[in-house]
Protein backbone atom coordinates (compact mmCIF):
# COMPACT_ATOMS: atom_id res chain seq x y z
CA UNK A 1 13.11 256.47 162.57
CA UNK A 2 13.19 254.18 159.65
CA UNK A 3 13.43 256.29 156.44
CA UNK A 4 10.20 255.87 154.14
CA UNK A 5 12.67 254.41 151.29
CA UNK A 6 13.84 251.46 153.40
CA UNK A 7 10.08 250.36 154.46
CA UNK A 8 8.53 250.81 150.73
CA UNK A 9 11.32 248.79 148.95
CA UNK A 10 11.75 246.14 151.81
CA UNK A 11 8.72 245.52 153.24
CA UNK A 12 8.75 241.73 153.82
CA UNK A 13 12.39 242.17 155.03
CA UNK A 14 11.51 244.92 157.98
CA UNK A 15 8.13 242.88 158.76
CA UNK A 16 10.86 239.63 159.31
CA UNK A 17 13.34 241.74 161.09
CA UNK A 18 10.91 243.33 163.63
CA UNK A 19 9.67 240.39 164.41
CA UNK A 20 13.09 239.51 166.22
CA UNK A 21 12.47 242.41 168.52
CA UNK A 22 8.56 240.88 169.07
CA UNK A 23 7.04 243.69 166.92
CA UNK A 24 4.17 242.45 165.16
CA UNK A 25 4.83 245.16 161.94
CA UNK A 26 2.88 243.68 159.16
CA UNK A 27 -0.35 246.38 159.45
CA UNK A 28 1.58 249.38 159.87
CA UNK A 29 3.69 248.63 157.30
CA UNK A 30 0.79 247.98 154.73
CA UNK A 31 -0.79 251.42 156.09
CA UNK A 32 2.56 253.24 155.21
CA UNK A 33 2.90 251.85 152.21
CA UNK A 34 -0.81 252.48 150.97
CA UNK A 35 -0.45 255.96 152.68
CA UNK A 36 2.77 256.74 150.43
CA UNK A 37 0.89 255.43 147.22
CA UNK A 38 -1.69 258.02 148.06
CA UNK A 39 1.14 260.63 148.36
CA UNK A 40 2.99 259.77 145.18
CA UNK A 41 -0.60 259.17 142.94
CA UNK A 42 -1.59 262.66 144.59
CA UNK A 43 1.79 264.52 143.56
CA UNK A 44 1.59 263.27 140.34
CA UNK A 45 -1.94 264.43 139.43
CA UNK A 46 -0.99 268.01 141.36
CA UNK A 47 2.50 268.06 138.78
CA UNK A 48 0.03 267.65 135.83
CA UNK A 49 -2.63 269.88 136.43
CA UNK A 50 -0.21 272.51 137.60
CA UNK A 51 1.34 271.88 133.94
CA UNK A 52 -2.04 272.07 132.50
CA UNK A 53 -2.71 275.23 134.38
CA UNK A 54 0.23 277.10 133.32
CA UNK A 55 -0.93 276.04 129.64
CA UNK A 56 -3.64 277.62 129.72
CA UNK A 57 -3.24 280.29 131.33
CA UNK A 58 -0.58 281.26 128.80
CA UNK A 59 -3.15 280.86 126.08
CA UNK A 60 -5.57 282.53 127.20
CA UNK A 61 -3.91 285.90 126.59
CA UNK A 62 -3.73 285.07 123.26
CA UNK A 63 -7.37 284.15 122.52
CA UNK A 64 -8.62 287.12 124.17
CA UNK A 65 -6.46 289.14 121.61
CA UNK A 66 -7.61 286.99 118.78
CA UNK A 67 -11.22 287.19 119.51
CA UNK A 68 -11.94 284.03 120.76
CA UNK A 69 -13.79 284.76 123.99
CA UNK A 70 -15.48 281.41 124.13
CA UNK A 71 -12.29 279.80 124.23
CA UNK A 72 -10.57 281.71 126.57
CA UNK A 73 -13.54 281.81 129.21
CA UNK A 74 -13.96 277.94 128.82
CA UNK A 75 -10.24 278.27 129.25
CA UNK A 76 -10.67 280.37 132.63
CA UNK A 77 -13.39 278.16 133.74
CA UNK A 78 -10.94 274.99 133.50
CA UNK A 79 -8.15 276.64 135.42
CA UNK A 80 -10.44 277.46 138.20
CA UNK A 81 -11.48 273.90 138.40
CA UNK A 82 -8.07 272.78 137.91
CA UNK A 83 -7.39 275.09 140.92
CA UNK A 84 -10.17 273.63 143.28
CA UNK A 85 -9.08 269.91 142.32
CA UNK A 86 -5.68 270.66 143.20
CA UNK A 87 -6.50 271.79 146.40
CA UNK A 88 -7.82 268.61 147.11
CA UNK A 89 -5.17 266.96 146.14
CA UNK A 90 -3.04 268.87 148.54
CA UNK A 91 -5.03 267.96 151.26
CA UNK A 92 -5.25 264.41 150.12
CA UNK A 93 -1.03 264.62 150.19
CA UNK A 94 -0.60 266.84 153.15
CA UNK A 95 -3.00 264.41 154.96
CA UNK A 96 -0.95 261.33 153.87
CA UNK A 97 2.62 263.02 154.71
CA UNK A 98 1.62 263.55 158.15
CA UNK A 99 -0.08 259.92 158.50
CA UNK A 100 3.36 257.95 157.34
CA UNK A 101 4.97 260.41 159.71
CA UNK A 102 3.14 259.73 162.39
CA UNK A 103 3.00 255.86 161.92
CA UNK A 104 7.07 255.96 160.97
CA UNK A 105 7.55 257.14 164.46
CA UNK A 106 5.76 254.03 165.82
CA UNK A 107 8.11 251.44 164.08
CA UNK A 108 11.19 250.45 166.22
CA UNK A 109 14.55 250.10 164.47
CA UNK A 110 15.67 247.46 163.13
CA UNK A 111 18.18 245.14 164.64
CA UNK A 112 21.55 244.44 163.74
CA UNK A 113 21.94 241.44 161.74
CA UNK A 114 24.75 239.60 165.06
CA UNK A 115 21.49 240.49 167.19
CA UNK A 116 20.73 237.19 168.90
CA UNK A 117 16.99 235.15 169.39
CA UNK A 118 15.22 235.98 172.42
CA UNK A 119 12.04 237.28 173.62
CA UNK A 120 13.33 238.73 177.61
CA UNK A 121 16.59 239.58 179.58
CA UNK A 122 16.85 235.68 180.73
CA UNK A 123 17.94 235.04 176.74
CA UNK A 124 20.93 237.78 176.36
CA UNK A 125 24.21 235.80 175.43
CA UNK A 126 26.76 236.53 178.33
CA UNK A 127 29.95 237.36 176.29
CA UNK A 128 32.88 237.67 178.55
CA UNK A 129 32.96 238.04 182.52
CA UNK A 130 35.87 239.38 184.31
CA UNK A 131 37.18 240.70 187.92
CA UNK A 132 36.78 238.88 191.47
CA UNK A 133 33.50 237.87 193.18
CA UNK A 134 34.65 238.64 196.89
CA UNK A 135 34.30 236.50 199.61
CA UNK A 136 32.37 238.88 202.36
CA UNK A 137 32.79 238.24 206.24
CA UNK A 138 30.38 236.55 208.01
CA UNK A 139 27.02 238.80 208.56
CA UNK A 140 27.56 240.93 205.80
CA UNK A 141 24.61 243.66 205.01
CA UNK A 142 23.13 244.60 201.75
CA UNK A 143 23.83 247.92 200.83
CA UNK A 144 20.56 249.90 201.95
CA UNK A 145 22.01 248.40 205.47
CA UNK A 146 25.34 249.63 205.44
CA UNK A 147 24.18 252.85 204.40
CA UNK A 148 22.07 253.05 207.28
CA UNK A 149 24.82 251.94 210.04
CA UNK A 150 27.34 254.47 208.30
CA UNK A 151 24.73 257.66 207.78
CA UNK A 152 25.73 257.59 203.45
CA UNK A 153 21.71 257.55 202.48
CA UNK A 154 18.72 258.41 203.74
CA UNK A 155 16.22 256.74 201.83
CA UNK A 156 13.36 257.58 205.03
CA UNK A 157 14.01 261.57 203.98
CA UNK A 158 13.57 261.21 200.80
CA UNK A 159 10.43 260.03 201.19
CA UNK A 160 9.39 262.61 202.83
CA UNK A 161 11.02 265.42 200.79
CA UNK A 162 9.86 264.13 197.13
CA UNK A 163 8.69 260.59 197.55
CA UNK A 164 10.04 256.43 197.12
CA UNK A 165 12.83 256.85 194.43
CA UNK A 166 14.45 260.04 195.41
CA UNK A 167 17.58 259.46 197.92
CA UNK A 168 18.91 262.07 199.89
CA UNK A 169 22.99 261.05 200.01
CA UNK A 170 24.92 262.50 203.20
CA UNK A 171 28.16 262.78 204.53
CA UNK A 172 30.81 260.27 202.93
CA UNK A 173 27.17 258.91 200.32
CA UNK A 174 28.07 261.76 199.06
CA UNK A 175 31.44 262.23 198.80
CA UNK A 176 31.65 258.75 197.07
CA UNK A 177 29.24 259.64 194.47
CA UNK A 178 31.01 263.33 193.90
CA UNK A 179 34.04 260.93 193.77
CA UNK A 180 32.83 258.76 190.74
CA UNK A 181 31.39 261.42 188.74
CA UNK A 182 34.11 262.76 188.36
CA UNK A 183 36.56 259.65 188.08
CA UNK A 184 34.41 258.90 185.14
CA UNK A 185 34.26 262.45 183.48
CA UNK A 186 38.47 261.97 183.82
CA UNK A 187 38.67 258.92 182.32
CA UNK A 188 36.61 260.09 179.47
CA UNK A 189 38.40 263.02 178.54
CA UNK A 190 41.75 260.80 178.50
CA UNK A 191 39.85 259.23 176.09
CA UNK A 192 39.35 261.89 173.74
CA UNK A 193 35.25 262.74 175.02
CA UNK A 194 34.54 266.57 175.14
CA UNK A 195 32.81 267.10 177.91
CA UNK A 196 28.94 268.86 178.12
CA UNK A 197 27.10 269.92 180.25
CA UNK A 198 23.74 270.31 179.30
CA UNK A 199 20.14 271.03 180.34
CA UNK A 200 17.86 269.03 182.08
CA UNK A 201 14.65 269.86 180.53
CA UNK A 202 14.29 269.15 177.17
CA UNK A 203 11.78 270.20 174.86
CA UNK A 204 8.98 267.98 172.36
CA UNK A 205 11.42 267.97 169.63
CA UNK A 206 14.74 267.33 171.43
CA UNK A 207 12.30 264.23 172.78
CA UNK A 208 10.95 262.81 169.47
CA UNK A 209 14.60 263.40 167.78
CA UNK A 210 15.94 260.56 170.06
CA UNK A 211 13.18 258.23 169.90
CA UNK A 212 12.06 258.46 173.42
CA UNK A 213 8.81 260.18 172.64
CA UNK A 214 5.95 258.65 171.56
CA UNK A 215 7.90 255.24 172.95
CA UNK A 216 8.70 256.16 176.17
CA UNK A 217 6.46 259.20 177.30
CA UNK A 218 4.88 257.61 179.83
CA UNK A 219 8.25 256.75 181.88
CA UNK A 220 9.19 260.28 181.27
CA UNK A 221 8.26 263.40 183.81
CA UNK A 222 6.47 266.27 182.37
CA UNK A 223 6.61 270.01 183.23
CA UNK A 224 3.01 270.54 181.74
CA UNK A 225 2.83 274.22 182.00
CA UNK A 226 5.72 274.51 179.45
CA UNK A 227 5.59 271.24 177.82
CA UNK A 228 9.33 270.59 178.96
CA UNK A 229 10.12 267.03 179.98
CA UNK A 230 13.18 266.20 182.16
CA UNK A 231 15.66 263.95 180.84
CA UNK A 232 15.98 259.73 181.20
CA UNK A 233 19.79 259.99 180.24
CA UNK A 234 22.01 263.01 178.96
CA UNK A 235 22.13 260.99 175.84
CA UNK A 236 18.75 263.55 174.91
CA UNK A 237 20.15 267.05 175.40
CA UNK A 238 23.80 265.73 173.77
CA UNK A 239 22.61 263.59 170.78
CA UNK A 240 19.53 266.97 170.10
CA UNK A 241 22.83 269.50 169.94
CA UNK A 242 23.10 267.79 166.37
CA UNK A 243 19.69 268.37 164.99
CA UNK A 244 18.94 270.04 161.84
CA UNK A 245 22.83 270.05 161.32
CA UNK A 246 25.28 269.18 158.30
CA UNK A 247 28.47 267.73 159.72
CA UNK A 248 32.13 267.77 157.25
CA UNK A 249 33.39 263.84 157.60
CA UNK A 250 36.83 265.58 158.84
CA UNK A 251 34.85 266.69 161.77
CA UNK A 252 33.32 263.49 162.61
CA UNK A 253 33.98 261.37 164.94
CA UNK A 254 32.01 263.17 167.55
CA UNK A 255 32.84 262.12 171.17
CA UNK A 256 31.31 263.75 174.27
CA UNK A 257 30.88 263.40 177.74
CA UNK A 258 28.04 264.15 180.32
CA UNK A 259 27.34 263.96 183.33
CA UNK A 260 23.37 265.09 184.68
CA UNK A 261 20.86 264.10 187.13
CA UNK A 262 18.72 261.59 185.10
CA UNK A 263 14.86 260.83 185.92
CA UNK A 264 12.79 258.69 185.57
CA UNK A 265 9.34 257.51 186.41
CA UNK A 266 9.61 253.46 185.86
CA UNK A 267 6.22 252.71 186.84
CA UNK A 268 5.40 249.45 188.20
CA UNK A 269 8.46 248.87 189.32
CA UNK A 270 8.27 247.59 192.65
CA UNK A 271 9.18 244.29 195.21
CA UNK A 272 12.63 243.05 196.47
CA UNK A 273 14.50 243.15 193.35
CA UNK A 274 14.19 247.25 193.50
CA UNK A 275 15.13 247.52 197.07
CA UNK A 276 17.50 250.71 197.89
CA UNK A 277 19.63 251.75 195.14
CA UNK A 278 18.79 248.88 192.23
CA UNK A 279 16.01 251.08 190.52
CA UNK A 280 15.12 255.07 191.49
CA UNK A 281 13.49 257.91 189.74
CA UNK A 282 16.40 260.37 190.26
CA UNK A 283 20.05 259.25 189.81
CA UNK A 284 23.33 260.60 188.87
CA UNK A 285 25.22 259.08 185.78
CA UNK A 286 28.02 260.47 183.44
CA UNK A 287 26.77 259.53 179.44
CA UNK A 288 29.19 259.30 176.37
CA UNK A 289 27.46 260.17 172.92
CA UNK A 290 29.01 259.22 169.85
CA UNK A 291 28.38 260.48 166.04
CA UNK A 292 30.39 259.07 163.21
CA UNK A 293 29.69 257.62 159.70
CA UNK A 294 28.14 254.64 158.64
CA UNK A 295 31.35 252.59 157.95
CA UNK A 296 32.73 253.34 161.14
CA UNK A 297 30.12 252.96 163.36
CA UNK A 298 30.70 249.08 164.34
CA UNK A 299 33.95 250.27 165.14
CA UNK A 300 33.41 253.11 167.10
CA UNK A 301 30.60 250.90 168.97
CA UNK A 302 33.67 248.38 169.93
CA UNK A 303 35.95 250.96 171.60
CA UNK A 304 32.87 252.07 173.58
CA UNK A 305 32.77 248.69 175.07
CA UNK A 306 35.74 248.81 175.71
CA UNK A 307 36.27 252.07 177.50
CA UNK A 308 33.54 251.16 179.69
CA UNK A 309 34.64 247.56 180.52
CA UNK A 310 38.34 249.42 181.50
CA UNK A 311 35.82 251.62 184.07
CA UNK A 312 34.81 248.15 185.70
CA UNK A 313 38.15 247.08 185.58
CA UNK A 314 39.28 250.03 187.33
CA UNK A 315 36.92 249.80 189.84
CA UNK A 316 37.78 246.17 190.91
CA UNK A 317 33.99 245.31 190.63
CA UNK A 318 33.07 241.53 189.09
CA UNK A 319 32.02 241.98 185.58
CA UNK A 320 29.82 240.46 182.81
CA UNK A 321 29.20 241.68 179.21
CA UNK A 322 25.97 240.81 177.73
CA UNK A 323 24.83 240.81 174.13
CA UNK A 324 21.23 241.53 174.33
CA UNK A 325 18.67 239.51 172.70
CA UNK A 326 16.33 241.15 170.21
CA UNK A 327 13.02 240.93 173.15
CA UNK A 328 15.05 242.76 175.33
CA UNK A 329 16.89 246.00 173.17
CA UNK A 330 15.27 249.25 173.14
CA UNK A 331 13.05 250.59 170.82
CA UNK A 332 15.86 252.87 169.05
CA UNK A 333 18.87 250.20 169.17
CA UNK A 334 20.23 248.42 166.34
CA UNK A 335 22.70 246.78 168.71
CA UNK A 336 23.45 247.02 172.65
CA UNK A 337 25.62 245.29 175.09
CA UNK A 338 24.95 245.53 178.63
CA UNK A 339 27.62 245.52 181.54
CA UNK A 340 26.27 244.06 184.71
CA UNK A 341 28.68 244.02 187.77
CA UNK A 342 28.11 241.21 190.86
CA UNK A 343 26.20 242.45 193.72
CA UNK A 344 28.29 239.47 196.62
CA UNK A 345 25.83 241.00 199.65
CA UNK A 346 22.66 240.56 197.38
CA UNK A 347 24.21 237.90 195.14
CA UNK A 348 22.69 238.85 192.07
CA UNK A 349 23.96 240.71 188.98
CA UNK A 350 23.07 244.41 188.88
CA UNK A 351 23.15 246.44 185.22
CA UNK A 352 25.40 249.21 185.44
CA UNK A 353 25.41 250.26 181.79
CA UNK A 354 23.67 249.83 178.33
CA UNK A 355 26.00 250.58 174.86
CA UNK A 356 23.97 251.22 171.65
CA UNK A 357 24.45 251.83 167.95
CA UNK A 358 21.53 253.33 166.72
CA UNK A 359 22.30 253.54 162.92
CA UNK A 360 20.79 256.13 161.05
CA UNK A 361 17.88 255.76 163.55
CA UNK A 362 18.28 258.82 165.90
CA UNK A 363 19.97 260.62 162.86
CA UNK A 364 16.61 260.53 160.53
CA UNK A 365 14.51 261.80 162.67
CA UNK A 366 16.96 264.51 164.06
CA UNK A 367 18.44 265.09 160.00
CA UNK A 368 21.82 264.45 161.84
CA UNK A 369 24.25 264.70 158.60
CA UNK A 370 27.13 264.90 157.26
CA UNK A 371 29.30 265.44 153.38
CA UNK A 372 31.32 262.98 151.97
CA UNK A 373 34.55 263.37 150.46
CA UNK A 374 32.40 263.93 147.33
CA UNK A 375 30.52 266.51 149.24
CA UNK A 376 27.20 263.89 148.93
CA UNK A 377 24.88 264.60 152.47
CA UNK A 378 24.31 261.23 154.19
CA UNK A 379 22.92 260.48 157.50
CA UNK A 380 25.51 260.12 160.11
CA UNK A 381 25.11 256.81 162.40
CA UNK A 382 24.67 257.59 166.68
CA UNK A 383 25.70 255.79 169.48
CA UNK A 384 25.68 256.23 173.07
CA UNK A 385 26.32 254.55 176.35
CA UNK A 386 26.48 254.89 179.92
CA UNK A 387 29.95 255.34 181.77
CA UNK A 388 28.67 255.05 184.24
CA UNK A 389 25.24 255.40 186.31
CA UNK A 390 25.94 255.67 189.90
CA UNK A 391 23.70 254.25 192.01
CA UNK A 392 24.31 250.05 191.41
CA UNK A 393 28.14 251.19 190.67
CA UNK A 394 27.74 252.13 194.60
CA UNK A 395 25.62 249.73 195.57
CA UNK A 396 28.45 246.72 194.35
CA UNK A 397 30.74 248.70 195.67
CA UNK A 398 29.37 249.41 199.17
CA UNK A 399 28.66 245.41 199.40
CA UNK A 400 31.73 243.89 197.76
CA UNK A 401 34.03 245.98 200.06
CA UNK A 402 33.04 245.79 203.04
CA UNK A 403 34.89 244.72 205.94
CA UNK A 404 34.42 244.00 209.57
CA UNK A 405 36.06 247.12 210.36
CA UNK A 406 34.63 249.23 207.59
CA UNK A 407 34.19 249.64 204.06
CA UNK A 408 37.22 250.23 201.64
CA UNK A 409 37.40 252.20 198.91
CA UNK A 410 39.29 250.67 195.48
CA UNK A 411 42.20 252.21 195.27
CA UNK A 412 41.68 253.73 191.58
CA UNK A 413 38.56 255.75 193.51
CA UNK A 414 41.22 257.25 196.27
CA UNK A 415 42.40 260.38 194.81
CA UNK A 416 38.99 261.83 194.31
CA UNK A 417 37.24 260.32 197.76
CA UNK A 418 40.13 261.76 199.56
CA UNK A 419 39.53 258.62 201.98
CA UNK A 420 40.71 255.15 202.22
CA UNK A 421 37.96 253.47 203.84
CA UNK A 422 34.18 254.46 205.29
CA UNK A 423 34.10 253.73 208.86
């Protein structure tokens, strides 16, 4: 959430940066600001009648003693209208407050300043590619295929059990994805991630604290009866362990790792681009979740791109890194880069993972801090990304290794598949 500060002091300046990410913010911006003139003009009038009150109050003690009953009933009379006024103007204030609250959590954050033009995903700015596209044998199957001819999903049963989005993975499916999660949770703690574990129901606040409620409620599911929702990402539960607290700067960085079941409802998704693995409701992935200060941020966002393009990498899978265009980020990103890895069976590029800085977004609303050397409280900067979700990681890796006389698995992935090869 944008702090009230940086919309009433730059308005033109958000209106002009929004407008990168297609956010037309002119009238809610007007609407705060009018809304926080209300609030200020309100607490002034309550900080001079409550000065006015206490002045005569204190005098009319005195004119009682003196005699001067007139004065000190006109005197009571004009406190108890100051009193009923002020009342007003509390509800005037308190009615404001929660209007500029409710409109701040509306307004997207703003984009990083390297953020390129673009209103969709067909104007991200491909950075750097990387790895092999393999040359498959003649006849070679898409991966819902090959998971069909070697029993590893059963897309039919899951169907049935839950409905379309909700694989059931079997035999060596299964294997291979117990086998990445935790490749990835090893790689991260070698790089210095704690790992988490954490729920996967989160509650109105936890949701709100990371931007995905209001923005993304809708693609979210909902335990109604308890008003629980259960996770997109683990970024929610990890990121939420940090609200309402006061970090030291010697404590920060903060690096952790999860992995969880993610969910999500992605309606209207549908057609031959979402075929099989590409796009489900349910899917594994293993998150890393970042908190540092505001100096180091761009930094810290840099070695996250890099620890997940070393995942690729390790992984043999054809790479690309995309910067993403301001019509394409998120609501709550300042800055993302996507990694997309080459799908040779479907020919297309599949996303396997978003990196984000959020800036003091995430941290406002979740009063995420932490003191200075000078022991001032600032708000820390967040940043999260995946490393990685699952199911396309499988899907490449199903189709670019395959074989006529099986599918192999990269050698990297051996150790925890305990197998060389799917046959």
């Amino acid at each position: 959430m944008l702090t009230l500060k940086v919309i009433t002091e730059n308005r033109d300046k958000v209106v002009r940066e929004l407008a990168k990410k297609y956010f037309e913010a002119g009238e809610i911006v007007d609407r705060i600001i009018a809304l926080d003139v209300v609030r200020r003009t309100s607490q002034t009038a309550l900080d001079a009648n409550l000065t006015e009150q206490n002045r005569l109050s204190k005098s009319i003690g005195g004119w009682m003693k003196e005699g001067r009953k007139a004065e000190a009933e006109a005197a009571r009379a004009r406190v108890a209208g100051i009193k009923e006024e002020s009342k007003s103007l509390e509800t005037a204030k308190s009615n404001a407050e929660k209007e500029i609250q409710e409109l701040l959590m509306q307004v997207p954050n703003l984009p990083h300043a390297s953020v390129p033009e673009g209103k969709g995903a067909e104007e991200n700015v491909c950075e750097e590619t990387g790895g092999v596209v393999p040359i498959l044998p003649a006849g070679a199957l898409p991966h819902w295929e090959l998971a069909k001819r070697y029993d590893l999903i059963d897309f039919e049963a899951g169907v049935k059990i839950t409905g379309a989005g909700f694989p059931v993975y079997k035999g060596y499916g299964a294997r291979l994805q117990r086998a990445l999660i935790n490749f990835f949770l090893d790689r991260a703690r070698e790089a210095g991630y704690v790992e988490v574990e954490p729920p996967y129901l989160v509650n109105v606040d936890s949701g709100y604290g990371t931007g995905n409620l209001p923005d993304k409620e809708g693609q979210m599911y909902h335990a109604g009866l308890d008003n629980l929702y259960l996770i997109p990402t683990a970024e929610v539960p990890v990121t939420n362990l940090y609200r309402d607290v006061i970090l030291n700067e010697s404590e920060l960085p903060v690096k952790h790792v999860a992995y969880s079941a993610c969910f999500r409802r992605e309606a209207g998704s549908y057609g031959k681009d979402v075929r099989g693995l590409n796009r489900l409701h349910q899917f594994n992935k293993v998150e890393i979740v970042c908190i540092d200060t505001p100096e180091r941020s761009g930094e810290t966002l840099c070695a996250m791109v890099g620890y997940v393009q070393s995942l690729v990498e390790q992984l043999a899978l054809p790479w690309r890194r995309l910067r993403l265009c301001g019509g394409d980020m998120s609501f709550t990103s300042a800055l993302t880069f996507d990694f997309e890895v080459f799908s040779a069976a479907q020919q297309r590029w599949l996303e396997v993972s978003s990196v984000s800085n959020f800036e003091s977004y995430q941290t406002n609303r979740l009063k995420c801090r932490y003191r200075d050397e000078n022991r001032k409280t600032q708000l820390c900067h967040t940043l999260n990304g995946s490393a990685l979700a699952l199911p396309r990681i499988v899907a490449a890796l199903l189709e670019n290794n395959q074989t006529e006389d099986g599918i192999l698995i990269p050698p990297a992935l051996i150790p925890y598949t305990g197998f060389t090869a799917i046959r």
